[in-house]
C-alpha atoms as a PDB file:
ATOM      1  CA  UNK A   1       0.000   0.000   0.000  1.00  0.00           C
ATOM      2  CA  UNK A   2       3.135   2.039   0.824  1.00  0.00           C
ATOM      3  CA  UNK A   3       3.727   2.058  -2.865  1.00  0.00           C
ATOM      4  CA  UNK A   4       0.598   3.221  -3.845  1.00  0.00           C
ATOM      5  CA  UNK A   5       0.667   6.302  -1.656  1.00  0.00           C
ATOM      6  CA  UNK A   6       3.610   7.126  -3.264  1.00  0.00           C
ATOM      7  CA  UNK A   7       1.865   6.745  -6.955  1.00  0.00           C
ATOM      8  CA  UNK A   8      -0.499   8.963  -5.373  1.00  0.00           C
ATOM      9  CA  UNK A   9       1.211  11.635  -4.284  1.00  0.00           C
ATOM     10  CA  UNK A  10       4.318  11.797  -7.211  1.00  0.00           C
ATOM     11  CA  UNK A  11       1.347  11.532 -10.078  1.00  0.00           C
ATOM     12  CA  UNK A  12      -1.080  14.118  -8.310  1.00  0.00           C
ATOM     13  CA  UNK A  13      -3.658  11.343  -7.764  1.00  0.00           C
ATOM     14  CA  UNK A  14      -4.968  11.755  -3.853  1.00  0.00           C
ATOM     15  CA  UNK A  15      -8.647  11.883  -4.818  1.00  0.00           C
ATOM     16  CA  UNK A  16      -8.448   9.404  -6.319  1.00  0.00           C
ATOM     17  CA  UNK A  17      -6.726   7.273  -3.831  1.00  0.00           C
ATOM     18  CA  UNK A  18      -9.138   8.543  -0.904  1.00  0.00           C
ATOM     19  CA  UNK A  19     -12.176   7.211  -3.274  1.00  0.00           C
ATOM     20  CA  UNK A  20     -10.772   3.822  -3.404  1.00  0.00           C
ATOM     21  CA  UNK A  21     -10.822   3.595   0.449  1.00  0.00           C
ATOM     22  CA  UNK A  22     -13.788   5.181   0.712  1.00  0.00           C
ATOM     23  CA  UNK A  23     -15.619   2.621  -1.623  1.00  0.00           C
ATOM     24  CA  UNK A  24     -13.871  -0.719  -0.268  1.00  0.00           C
ATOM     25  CA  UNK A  25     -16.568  -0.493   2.418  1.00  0.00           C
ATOM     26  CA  UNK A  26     -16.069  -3.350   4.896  1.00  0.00           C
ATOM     27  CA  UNK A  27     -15.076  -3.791   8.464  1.00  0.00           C
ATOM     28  CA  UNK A  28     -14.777  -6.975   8.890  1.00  0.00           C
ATOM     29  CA  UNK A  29     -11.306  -8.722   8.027  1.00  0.00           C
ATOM     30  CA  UNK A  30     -12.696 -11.670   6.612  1.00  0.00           C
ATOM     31  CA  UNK A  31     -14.545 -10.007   3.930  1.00  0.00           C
ATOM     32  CA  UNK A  32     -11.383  -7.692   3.467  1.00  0.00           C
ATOM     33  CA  UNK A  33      -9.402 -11.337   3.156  1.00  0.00           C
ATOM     34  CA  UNK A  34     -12.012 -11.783   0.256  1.00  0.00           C
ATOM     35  CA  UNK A  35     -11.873  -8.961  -1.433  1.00  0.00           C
ATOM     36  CA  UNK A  36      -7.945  -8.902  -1.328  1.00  0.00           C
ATOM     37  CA  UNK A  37      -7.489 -12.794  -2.063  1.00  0.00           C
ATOM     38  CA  UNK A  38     -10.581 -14.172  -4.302  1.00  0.00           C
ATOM     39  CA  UNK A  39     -11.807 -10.379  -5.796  1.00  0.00           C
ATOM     40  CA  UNK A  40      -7.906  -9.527  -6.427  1.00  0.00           C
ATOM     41  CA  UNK A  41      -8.861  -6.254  -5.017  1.00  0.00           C
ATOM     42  CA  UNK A  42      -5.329  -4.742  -5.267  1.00  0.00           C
ATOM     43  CA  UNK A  43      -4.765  -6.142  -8.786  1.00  0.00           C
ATOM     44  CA  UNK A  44      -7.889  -4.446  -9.637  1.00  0.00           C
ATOM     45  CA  UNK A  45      -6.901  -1.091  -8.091  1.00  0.00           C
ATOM     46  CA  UNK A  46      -3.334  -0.826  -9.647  1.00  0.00           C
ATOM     47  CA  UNK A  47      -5.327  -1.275 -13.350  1.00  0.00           C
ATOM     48  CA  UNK A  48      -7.890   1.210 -12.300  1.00  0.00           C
ATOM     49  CA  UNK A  49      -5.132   3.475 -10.716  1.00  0.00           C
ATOM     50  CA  UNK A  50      -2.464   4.033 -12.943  1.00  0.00           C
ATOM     51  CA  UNK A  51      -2.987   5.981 -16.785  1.00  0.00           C
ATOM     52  CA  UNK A  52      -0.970   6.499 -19.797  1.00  0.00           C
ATOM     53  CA  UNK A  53      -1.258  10.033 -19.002  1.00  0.00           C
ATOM     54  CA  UNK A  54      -0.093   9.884 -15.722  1.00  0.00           C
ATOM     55  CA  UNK A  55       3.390  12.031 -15.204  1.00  0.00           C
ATOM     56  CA  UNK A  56       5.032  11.340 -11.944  1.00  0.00           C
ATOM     57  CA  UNK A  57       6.911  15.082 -11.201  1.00  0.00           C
ATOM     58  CA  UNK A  58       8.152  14.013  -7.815  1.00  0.00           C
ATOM     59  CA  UNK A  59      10.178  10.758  -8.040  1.00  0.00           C
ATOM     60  CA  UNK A  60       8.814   7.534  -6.710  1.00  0.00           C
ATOM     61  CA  UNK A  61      11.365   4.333  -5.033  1.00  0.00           C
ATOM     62  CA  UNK A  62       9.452   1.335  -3.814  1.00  0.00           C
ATOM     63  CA  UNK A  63      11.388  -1.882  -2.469  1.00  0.00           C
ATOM     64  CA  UNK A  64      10.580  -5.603  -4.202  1.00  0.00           C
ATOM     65  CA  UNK A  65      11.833  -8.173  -1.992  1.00  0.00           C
ATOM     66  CA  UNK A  66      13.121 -10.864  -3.896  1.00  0.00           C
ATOM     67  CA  UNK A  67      13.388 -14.717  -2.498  1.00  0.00           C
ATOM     68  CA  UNK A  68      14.723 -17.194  -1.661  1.00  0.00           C
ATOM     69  CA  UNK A  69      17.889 -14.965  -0.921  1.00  0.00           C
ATOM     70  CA  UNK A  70      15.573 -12.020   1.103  1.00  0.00           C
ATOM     71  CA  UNK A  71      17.305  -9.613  -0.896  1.00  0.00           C
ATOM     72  CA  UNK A  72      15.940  -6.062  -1.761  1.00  0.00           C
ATOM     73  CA  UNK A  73      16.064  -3.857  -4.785  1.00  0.00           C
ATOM     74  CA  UNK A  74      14.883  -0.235  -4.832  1.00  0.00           C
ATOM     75  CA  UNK A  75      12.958   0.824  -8.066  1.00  0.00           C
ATOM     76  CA  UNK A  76      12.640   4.639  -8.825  1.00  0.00           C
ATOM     77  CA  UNK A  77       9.856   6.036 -11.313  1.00  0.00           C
ATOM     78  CA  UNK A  78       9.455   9.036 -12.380  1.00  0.00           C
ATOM     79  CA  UNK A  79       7.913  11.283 -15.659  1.00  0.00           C
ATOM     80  CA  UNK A  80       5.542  10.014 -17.949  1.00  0.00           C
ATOM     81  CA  UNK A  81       3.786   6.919 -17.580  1.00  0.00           C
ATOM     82  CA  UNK A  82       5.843   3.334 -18.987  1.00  0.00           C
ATOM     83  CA  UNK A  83       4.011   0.682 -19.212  1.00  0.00           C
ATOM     84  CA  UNK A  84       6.801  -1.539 -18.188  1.00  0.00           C
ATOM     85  CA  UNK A  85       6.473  -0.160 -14.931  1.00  0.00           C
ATOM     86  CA  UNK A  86       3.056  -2.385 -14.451  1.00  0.00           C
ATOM     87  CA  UNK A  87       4.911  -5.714 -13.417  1.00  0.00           C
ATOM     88  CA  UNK A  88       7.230  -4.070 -11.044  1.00  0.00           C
ATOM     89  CA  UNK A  89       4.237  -2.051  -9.226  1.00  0.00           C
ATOM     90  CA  UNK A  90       2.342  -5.583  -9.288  1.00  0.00           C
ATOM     91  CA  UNK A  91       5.256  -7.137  -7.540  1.00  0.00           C
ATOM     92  CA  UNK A  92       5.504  -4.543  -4.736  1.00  0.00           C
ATOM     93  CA  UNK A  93       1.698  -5.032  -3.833  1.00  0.00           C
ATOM     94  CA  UNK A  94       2.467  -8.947  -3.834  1.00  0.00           C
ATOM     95  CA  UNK A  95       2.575  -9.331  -0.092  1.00  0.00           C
ATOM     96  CA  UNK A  96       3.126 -12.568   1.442  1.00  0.00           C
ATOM     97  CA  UNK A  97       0.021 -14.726   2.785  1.00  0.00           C
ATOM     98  CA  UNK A  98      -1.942 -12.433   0.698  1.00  0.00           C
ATOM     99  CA  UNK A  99      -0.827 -13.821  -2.399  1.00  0.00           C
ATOM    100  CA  UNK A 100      -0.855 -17.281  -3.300  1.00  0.00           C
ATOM    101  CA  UNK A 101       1.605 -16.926  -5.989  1.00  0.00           C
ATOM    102  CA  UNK A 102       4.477 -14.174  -5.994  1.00  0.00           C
ATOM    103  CA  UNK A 103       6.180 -12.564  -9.112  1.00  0.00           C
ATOM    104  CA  UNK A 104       8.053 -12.992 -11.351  1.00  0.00           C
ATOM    105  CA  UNK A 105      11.167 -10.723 -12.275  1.00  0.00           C
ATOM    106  CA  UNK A 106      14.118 -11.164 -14.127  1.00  0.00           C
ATOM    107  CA  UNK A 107      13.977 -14.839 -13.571  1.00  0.00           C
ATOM    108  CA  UNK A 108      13.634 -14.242  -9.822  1.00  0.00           C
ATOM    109  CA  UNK A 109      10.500 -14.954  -7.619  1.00  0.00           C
ATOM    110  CA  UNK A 110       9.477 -11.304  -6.013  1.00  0.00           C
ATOM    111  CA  UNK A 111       7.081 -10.078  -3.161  1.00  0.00           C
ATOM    112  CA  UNK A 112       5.831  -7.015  -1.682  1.00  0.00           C
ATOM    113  CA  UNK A 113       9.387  -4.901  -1.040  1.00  0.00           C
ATOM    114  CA  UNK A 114       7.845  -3.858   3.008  1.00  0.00           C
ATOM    115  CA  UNK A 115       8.710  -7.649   3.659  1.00  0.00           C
ATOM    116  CA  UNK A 116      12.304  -6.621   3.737  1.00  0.00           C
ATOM    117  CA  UNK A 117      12.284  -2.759   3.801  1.00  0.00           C
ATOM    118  CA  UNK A 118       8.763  -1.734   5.018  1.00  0.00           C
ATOM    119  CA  UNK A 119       9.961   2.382   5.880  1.00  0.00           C
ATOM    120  CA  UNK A 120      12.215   2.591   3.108  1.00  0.00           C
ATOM    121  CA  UNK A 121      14.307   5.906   4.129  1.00  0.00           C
ATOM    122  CA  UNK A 122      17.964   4.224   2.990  1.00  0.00           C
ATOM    123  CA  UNK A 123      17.715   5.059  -0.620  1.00  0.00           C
ATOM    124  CA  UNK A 124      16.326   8.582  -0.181  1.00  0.00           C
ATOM    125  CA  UNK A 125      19.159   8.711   2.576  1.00  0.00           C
ATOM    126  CA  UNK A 126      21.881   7.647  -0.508  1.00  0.00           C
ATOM    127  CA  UNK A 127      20.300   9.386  -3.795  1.00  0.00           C
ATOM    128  CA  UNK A 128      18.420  12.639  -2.396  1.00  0.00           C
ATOM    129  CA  UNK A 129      21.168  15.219  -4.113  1.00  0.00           C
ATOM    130  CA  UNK A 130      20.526  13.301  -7.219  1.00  0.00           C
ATOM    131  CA  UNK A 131      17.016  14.803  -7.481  1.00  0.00           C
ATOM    132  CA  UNK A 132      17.653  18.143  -5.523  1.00  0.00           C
ATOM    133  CA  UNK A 133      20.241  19.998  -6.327  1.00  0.00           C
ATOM    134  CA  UNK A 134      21.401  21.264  -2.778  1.00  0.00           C
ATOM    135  CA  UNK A 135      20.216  18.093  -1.253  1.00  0.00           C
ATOM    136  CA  UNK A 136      16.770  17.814   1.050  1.00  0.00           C
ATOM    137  CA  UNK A 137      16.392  20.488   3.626  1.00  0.00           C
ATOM    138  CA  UNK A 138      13.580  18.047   5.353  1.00  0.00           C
ATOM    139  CA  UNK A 139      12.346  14.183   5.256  1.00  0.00           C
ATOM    140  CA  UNK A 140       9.111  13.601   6.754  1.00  0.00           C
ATOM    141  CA  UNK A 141       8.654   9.696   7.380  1.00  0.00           C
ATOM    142  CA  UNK A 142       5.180   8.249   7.954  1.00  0.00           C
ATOM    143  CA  UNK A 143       4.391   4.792   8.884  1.00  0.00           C
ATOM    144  CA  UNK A 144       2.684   2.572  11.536  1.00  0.00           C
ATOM    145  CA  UNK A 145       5.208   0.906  13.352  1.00  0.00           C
ATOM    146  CA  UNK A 146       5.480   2.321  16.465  1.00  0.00           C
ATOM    147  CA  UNK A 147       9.076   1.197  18.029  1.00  0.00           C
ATOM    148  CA  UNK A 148      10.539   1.942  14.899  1.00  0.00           C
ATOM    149  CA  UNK A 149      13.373   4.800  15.311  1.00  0.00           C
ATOM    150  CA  UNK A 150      15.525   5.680  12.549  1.00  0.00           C
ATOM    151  CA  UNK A 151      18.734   6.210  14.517  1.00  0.00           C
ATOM    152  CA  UNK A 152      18.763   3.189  15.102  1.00  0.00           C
ATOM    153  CA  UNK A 153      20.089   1.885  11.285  1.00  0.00           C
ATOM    154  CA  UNK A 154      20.945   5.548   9.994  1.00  0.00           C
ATOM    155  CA  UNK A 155      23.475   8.357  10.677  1.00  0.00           C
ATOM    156  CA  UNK A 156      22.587  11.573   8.934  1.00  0.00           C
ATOM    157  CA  UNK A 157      23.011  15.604   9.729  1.00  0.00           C
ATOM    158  CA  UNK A 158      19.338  15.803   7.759  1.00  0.00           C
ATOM    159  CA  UNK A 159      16.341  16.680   9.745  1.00  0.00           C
ATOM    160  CA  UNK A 160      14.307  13.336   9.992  1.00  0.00           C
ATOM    161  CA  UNK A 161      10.820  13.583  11.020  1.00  0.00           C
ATOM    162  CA  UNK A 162       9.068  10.011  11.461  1.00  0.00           C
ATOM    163  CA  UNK A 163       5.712  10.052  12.649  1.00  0.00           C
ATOM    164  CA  UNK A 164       3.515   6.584  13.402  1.00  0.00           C
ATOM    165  CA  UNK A 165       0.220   7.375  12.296  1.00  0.00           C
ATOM    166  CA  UNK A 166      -1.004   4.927  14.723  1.00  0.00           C
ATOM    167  CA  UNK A 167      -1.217   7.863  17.311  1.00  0.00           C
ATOM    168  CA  UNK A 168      -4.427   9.356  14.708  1.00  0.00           C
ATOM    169  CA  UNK A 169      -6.632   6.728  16.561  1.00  0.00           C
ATOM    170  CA  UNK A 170      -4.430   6.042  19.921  1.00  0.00           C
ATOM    171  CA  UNK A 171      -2.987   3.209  18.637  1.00  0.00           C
ATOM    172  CA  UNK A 172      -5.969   0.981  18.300  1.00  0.00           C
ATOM    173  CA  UNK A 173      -5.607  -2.022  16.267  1.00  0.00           C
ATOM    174  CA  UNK A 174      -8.288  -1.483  13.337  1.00  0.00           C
ATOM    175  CA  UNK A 175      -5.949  -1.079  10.304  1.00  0.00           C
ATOM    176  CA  UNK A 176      -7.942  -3.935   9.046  1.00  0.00           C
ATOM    177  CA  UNK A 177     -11.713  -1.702   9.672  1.00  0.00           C
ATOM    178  CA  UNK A 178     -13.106  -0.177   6.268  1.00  0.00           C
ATOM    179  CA  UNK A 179     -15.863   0.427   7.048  1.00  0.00           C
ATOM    180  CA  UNK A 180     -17.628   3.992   5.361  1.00  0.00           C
ATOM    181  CA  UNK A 181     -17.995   5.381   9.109  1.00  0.00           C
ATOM    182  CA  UNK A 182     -14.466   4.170  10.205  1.00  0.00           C
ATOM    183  CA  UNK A 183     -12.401   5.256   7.027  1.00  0.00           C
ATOM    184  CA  UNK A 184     -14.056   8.733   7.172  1.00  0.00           C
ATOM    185  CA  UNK A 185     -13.101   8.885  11.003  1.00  0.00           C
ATOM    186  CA  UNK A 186      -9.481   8.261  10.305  1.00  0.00           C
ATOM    187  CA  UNK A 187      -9.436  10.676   7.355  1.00  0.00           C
ATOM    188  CA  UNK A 188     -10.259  13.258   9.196  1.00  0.00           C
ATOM    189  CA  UNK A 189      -8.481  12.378  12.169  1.00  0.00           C
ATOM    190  CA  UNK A 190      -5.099  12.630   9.798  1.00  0.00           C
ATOM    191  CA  UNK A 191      -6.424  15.790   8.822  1.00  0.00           C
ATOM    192  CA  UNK A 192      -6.225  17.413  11.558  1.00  0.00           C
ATOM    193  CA  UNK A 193      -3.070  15.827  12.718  1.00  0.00           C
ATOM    194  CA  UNK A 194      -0.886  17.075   9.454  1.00  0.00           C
ATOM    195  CA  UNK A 195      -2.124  20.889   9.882  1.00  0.00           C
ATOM    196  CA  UNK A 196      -0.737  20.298  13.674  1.00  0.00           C
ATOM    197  CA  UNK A 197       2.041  19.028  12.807  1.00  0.00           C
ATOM    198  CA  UNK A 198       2.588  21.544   9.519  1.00  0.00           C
ATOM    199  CA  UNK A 199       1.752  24.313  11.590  1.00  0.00           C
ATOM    200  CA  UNK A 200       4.825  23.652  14.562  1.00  0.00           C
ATOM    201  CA  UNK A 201       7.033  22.541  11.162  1.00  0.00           C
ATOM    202  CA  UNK A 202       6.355  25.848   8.869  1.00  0.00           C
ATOM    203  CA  UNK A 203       4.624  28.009  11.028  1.00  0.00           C
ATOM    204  CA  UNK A 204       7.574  30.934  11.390  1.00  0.00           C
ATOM    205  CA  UNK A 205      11.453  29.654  10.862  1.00  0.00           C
ATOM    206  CA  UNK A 206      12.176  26.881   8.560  1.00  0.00           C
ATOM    207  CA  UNK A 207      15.575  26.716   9.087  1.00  0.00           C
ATOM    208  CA  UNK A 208      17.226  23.608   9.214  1.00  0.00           C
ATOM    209  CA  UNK A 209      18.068  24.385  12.920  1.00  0.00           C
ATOM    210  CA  UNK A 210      14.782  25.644  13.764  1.00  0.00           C
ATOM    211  CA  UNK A 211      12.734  22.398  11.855  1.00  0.00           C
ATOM    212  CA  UNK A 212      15.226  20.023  14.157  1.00  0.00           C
ATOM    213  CA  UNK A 213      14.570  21.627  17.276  1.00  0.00           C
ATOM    214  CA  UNK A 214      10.656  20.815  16.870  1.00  0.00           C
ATOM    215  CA  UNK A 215      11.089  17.604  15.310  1.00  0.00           C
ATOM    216  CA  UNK A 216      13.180  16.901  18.780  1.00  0.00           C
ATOM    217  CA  UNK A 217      10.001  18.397  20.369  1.00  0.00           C
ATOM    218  CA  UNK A 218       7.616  16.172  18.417  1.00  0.00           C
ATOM    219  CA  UNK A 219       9.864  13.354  19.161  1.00  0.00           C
ATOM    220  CA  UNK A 220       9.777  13.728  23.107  1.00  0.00           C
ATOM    221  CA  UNK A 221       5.957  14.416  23.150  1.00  0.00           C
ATOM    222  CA  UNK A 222       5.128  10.974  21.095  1.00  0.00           C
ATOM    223  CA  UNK A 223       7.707   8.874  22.382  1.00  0.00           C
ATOM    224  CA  UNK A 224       6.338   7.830  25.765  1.00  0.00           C
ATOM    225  CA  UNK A 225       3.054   6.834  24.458  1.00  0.00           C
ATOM    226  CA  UNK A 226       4.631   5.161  21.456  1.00  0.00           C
ATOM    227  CA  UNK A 227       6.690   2.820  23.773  1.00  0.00           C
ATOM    228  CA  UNK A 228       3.691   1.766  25.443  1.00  0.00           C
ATOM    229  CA  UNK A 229       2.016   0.416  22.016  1.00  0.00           C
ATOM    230  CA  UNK A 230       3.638  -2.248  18.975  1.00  0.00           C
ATOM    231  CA  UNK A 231       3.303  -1.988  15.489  1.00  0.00           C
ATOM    232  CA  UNK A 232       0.218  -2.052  13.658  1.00  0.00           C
ATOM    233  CA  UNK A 233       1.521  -4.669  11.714  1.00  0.00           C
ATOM    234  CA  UNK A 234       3.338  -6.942  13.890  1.00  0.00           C
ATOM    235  CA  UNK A 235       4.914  -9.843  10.915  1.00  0.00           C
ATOM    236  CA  UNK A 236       5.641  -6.888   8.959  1.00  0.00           C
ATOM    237  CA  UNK A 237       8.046  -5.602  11.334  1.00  0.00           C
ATOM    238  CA  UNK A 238       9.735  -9.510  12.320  1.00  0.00           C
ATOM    239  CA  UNK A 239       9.752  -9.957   8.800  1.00  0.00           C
ATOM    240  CA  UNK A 240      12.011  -6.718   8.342  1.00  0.00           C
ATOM    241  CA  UNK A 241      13.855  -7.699  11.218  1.00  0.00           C
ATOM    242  CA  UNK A 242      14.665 -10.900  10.266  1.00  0.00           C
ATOM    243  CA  UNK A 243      15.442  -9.259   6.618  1.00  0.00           C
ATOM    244  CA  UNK A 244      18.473  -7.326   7.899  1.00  0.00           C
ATOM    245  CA  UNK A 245      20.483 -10.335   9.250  1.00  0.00           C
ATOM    246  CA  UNK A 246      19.433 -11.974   5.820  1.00  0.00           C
ATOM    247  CA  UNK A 247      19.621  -8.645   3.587  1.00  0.00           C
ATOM    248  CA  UNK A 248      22.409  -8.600   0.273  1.00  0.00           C
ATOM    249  CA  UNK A 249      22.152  -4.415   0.030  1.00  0.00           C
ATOM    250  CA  UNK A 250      25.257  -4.868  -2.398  1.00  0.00           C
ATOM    251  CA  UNK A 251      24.265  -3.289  -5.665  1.00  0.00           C
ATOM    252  CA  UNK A 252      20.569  -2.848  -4.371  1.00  0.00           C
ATOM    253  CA  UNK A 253      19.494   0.476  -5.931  1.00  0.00           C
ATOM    254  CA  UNK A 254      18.202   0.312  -9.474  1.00  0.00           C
ATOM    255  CA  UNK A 255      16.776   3.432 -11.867  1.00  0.00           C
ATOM    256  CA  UNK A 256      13.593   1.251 -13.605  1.00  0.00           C
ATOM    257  CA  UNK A 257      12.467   3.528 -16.894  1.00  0.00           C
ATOM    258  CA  UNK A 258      13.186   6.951 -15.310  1.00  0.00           C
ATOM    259  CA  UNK A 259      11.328   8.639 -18.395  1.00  0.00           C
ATOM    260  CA  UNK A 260      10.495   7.161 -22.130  1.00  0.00           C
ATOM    261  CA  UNK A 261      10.721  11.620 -23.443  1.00  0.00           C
ATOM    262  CA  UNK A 262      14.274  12.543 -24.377  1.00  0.00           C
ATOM    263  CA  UNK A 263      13.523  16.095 -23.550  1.00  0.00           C
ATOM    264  CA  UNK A 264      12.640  15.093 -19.699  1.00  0.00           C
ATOM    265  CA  UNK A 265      15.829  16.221 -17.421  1.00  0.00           C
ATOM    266  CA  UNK A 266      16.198  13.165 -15.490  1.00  0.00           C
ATOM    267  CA  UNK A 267      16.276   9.240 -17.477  1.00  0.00           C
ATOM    268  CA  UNK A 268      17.555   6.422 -16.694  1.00  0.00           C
END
């Protein structure tokens, strides 16, 4: 889902994206299982979601895992639409036990990259000046897992703001509830979280000194309470933790089809 987000956001796409959570209208997992397994509800959504018009302006990495080695590759997209980006996008939504088949890719069997790499933050970590010209002055990190602290795998003078979500709805386990009431709940709920949190972030200096000293602040607010809780998604995080004593990172970051225009600045 990670990956689609990111469609989202790169290819100006986030009405679209709400809609489709809006209209999966269920709240019971074993009619999500149904819809996800039997309905091929993700397969359905990638078709419906991505255009031969589409133009990503912001650039897009996703992780595939790839077994049985556990290794991880990083794919970046970015300008107009390829359709050879389909089977790579298919194989990052190809989680395990959700699946009963994975992909296929390059001759090697591939699942849902967040197996291995589910906050992917190394490769922006490695390539940001390749896409900004005086590097990143800011990476905001968003996920659900809520032990997860990036010091813990990553040295960097850039200010790192990682936020669990999870805090939207105190932490309570219903990442599985789409229900219309539920999904319109959270919305909001994130709503009103991001102008908080924009508002402390932009609201008068945005220097880099300035937007470290309130992600400290943010950090030391949500810490306490984000001890007391786990991950939403509790084999996602063994199964990254497990990845990193089994992880080959040599040679792991790949440009897929950067652009198919010659004019575009950046191809592969």
């Amino acid at each position: 889902m990670g990956m689609l987000s990111g469609y989202a956001v790169a290819a100006d796409k986030m009405d679209v994206y709400e809609s489709f959570f809006r209209n999966i209208q269920t709240g019971k997992m074993i009619t999500l299982l149904w819809k996800v397994l039997f309905e091929r509800l993700m397969r359905k959504q990638l078709n419906a979601f991505t255009r031969a018009d589409d133009c990503l302006d912001i650039p897009l990495c996703f992780p595939v895992s790839h077994i049985p080695l556990y290794s991880v590759k990083y794919y970046w997209l970015l300008g107009r639409h390829n359709p050879r980006w389909y089977k790579y996008m298919k194989a990052a939504l190809n989680f395990p036990f959700l699946n009963f088949f994975p992909s296929v890719l390059n001759g090697r069997l591939a699942i849902d990259g967040g197996a291995t790499d589910n906050i992917p933050l190394y490769p922006l970590l490695a390539r940001h000046k390749e896409f900004v010209e005086n590097g990143l002055d800011l990476i905001i990190v968003m996920h659900f897992d809520a032990r997860y602290d990036y010091r813990a795998d990553f040295v960097t003078d850039l200010p790192v703001l990682e936020l669990d979500l999870g805090i939207c709805n105190g932490f309570s386990k219903k990442h599985y509830d789409f229900s219309a009431e539920y999904v319109d709940e959270m919305i909001n709920a994130s709503y009103a979280y991001g102008q908080k949190i924009c508002e402390r972030l932009f609201g008068t200096d945005c220097s880099r000194e300035s937007l470290q000293r309130v992600i400290n602040e943010i950090f030391l607010e949500e810490h306490p309470l984000r001890q007391q809780n786990y991950s939403a998604d509790r084999l996602v995080t063994i199964l990254n933790k497990l990845g990193k004593f089994l992880r080959n990172d040599a040679h792991c970051h790949r440009d897929l089809y950067f652009s198919v225009d010659p004019d575009d600045k950046l191809r592969k």
